[in-house]
N, C-alpha and C. Protein backbone atom coordinates (compact mmCIF):
# COMPACT_ATOMS: atom_id res chain seq x y z
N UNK A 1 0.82 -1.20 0.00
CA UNK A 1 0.00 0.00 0.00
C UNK A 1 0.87 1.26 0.00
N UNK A 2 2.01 1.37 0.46
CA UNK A 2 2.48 2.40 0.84
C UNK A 2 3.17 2.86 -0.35
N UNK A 3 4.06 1.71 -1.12
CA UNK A 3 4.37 1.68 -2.57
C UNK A 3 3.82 2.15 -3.44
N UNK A 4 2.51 2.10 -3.56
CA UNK A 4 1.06 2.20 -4.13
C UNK A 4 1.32 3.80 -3.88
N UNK A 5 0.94 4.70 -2.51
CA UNK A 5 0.89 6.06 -2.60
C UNK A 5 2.27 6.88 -2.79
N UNK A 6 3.57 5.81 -2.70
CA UNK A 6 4.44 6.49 -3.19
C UNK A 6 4.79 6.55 -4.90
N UNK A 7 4.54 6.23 -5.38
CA UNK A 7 4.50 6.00 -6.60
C UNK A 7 3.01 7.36 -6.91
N UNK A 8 1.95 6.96 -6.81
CA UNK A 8 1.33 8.28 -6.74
C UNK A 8 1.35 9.58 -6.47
N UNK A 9 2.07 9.56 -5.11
CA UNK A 9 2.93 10.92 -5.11
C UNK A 9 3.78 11.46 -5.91
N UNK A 10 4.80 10.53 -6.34
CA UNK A 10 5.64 11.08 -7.37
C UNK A 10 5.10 11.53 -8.76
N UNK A 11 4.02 10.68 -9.61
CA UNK A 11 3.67 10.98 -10.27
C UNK A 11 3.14 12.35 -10.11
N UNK A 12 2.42 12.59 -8.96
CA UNK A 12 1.41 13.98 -8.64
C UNK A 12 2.58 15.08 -8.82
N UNK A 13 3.67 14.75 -7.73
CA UNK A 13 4.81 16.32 -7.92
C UNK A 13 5.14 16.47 -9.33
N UNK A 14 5.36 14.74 -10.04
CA UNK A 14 5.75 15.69 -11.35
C UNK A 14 4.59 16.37 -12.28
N UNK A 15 3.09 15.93 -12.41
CA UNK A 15 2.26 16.97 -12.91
C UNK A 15 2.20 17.93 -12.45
N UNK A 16 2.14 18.29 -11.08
CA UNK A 16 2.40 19.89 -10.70
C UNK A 16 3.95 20.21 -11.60
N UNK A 17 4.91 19.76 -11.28
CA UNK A 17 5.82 20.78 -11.94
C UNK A 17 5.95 20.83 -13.33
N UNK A 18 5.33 20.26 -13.80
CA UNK A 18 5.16 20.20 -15.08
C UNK A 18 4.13 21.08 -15.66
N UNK A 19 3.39 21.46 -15.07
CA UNK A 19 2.12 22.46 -14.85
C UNK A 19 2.44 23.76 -14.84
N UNK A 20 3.27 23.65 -13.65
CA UNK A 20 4.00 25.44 -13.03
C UNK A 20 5.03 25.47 -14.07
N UNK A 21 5.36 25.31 -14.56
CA UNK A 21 6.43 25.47 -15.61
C UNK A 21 5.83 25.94 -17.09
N UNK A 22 4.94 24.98 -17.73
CA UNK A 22 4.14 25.72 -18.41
C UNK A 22 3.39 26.15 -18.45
N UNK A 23 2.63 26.61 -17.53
CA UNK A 23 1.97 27.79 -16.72
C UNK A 23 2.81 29.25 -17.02
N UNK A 24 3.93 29.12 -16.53
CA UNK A 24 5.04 30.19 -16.73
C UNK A 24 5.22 30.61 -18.07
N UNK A 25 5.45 29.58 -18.33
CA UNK A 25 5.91 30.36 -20.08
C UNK A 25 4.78 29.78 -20.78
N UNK A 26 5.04 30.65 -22.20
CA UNK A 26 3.90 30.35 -23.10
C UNK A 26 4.82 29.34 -24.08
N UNK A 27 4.30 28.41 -24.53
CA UNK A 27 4.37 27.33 -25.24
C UNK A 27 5.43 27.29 -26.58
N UNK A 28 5.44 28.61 -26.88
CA UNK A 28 6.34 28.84 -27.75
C UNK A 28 8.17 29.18 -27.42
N UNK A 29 8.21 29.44 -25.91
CA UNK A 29 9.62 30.34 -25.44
C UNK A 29 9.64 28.92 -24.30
N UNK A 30 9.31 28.31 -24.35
CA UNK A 30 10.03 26.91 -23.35
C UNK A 30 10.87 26.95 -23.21
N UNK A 31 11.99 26.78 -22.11
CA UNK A 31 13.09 26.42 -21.99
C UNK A 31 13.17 24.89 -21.26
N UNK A 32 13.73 24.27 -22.19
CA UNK A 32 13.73 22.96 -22.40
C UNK A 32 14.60 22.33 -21.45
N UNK A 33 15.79 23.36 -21.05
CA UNK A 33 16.98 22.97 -20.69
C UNK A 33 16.22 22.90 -19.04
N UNK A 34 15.89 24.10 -18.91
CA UNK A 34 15.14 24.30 -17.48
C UNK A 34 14.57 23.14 -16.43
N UNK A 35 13.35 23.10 -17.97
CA UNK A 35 12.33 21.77 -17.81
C UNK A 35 13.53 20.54 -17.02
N UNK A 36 13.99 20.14 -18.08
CA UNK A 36 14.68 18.92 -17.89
C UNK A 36 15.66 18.91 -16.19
N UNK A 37 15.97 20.24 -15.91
CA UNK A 37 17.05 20.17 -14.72
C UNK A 37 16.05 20.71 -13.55
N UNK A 38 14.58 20.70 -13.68
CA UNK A 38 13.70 21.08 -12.74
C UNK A 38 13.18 19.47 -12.45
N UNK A 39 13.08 18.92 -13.44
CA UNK A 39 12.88 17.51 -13.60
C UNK A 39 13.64 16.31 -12.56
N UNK A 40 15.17 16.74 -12.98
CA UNK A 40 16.51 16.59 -12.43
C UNK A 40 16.12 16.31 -10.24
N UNK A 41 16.19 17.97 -10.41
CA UNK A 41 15.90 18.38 -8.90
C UNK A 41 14.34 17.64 -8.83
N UNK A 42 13.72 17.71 -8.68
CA UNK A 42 12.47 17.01 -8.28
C UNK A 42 12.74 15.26 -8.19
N UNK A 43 13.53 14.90 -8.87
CA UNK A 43 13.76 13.37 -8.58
C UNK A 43 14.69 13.07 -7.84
N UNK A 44 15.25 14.06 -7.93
CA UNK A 44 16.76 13.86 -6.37
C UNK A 44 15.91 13.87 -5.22
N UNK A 45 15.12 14.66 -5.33
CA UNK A 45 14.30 15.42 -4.27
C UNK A 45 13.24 14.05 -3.52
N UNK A 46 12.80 13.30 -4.79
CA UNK A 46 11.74 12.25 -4.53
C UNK A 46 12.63 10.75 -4.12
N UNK A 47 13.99 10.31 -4.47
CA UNK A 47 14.76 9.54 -4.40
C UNK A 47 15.06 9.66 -2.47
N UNK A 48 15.61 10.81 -1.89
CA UNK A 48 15.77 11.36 -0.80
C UNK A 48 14.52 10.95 0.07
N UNK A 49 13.53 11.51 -0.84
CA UNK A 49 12.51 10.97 0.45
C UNK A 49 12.51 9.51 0.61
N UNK A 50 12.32 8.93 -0.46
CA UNK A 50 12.08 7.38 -0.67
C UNK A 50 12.87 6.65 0.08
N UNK A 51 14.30 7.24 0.32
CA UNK A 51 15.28 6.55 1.30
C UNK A 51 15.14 6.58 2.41
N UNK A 52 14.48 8.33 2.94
CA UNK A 52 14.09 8.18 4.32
C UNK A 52 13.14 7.40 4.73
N UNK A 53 12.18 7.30 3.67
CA UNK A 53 10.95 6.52 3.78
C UNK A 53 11.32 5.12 4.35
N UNK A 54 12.16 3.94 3.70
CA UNK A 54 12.51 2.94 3.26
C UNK A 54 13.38 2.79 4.91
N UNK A 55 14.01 3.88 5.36
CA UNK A 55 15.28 3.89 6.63
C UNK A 55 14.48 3.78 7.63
N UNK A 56 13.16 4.30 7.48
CA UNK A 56 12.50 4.15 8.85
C UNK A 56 10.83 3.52 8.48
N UNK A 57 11.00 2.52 8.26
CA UNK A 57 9.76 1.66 7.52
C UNK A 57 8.20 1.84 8.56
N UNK A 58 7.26 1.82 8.26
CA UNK A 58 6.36 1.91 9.29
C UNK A 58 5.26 0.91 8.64
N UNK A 59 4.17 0.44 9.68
CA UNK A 59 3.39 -0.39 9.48
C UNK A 59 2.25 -0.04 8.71
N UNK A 60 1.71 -0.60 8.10
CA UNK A 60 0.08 -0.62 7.04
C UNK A 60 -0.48 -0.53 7.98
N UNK A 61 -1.19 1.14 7.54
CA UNK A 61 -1.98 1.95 8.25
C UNK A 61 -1.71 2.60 9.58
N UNK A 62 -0.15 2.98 9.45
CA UNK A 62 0.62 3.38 11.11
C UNK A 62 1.61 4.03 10.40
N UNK A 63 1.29 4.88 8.61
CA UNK A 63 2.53 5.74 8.10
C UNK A 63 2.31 6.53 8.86
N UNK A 64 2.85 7.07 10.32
CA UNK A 64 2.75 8.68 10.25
C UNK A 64 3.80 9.47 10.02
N UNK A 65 5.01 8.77 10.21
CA UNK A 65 5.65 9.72 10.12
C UNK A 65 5.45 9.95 8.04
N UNK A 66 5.23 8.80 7.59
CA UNK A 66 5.41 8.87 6.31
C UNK A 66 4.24 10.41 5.48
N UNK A 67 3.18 10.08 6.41
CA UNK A 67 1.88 10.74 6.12
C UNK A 67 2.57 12.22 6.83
N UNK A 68 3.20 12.33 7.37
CA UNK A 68 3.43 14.03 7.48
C UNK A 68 4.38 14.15 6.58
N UNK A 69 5.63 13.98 6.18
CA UNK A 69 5.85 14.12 5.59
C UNK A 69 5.62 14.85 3.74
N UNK A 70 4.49 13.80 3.96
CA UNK A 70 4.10 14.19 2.23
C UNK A 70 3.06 15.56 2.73
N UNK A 71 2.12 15.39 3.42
CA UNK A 71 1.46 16.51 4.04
C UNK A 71 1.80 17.30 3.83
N UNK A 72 3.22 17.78 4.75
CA UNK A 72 3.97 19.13 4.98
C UNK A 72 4.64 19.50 3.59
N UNK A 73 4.65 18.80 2.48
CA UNK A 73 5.62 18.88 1.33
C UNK A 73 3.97 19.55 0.69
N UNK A 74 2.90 18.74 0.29
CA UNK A 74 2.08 19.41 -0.36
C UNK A 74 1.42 21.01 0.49
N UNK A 75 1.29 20.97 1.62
CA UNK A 75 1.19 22.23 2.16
C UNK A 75 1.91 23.49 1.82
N UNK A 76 3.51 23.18 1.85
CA UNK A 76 4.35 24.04 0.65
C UNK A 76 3.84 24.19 -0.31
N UNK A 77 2.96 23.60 -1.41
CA UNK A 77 2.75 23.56 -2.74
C UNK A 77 1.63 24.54 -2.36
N UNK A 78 0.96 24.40 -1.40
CA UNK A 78 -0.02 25.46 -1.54
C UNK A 78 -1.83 24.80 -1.21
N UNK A 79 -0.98 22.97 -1.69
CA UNK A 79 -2.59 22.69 -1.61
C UNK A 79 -3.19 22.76 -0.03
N UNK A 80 -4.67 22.61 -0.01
CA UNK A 80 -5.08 21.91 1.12
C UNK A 80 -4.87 20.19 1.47
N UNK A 81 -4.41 20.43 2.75
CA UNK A 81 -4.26 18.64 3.24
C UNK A 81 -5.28 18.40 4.30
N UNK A 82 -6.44 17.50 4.04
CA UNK A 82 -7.01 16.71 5.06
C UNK A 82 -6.26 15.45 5.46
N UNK A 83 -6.42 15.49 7.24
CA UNK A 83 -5.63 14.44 8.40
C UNK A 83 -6.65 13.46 9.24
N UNK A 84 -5.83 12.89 9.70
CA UNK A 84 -7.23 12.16 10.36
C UNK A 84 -7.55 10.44 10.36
């Protein structure tokens, strides 16, 4: 299960940044190079967690530390997080 929402998560950060990026520019002035090394950082970024994740394993349906984590990361983004 936990595999399951990590893998979902990652997918999710990269449609957001993939979003905010061309959001930013208009479709014609892309910077490609950008894209790709924003890409870069976001998977270092998701690799890092995955290790912490993996270093301190927690039980099905007892992620918490895992569940704040992602929480506090989408709260940065801006979204709303329901807990509980």
């Amino acid at each position: 299960m936990i595999q399951y929402l990590i893998n979902k998560f990652r997918f999710f950060i990269f449609l957001i940044s993939i979003t905010n990026l061309i959001n930013a520019q208009s479709l014609d002035t892309i910077n490609h190079k950008k894209i790709y090394n924003d890409i870069l950082n976001i998977g270092t970024k998701v690799i890092e967690w995955r290790h912490d994740i993996h270093q301190y394993p927690e039980l099905s349906n007892r992620e918490f530390k895992t569940s704040k984590k992602i929480s506090e990361h989408l709260i940065k983004l801006g979204l709303e997080v329901q807990t509980g």
